[in-house]
Protein backbone atom coordinates (compact mmCIF):
# COMPACT_ATOMS: atom_id res chain seq x y z
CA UNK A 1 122.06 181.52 91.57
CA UNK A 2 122.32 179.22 94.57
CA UNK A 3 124.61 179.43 97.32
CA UNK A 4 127.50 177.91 96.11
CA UNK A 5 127.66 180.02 92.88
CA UNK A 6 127.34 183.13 95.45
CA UNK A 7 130.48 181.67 96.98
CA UNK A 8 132.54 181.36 94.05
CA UNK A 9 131.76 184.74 92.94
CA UNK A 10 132.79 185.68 96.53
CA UNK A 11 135.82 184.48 96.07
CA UNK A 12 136.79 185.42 92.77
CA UNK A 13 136.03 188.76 93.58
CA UNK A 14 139.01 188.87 96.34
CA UNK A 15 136.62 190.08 98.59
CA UNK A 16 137.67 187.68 101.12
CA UNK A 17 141.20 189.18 101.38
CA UNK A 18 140.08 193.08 101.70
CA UNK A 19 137.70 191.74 104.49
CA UNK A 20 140.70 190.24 106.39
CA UNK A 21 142.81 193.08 105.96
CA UNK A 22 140.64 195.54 107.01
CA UNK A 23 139.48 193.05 109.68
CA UNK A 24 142.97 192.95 110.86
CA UNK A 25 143.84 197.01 110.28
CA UNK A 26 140.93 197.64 112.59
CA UNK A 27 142.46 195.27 115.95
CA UNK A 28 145.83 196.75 115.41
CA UNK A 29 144.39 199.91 115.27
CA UNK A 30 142.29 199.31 118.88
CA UNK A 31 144.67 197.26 120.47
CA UNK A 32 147.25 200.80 120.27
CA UNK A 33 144.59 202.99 121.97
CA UNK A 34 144.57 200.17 124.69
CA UNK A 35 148.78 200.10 125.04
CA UNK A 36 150.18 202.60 127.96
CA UNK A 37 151.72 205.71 126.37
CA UNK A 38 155.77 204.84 126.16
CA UNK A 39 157.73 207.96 127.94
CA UNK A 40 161.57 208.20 127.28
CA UNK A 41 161.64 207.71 131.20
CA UNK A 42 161.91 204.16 132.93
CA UNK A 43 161.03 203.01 136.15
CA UNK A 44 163.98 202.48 138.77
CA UNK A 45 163.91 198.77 138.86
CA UNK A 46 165.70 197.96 142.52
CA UNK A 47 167.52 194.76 143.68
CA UNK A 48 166.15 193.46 146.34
């Protein structure tokens, strides 16, 4: 089969779309460990 044909199959196969999701799954997942815990406390913001 050449490399086309693998391509096709590829695609057929929705392969493509389960890559991307867990592609995308995986960043959200790491960019929350990365995010500052949120507290039900804010900072005083003071006018200056």
């Amino acid at each position: 089969m050449d490399e086309r044909g693998l391509w096709e199959l590829f695609c057929k196969t929705g392969l493509p779309a389960v890559y991307l999701a867990m592609a995308g799954r995986r960043q959200e997942e790491e960019s929350r460990c990365e995010e500052p815990a949120k507290t039900a406390f804010q900072p005083r913001i003071e006018n200056a």
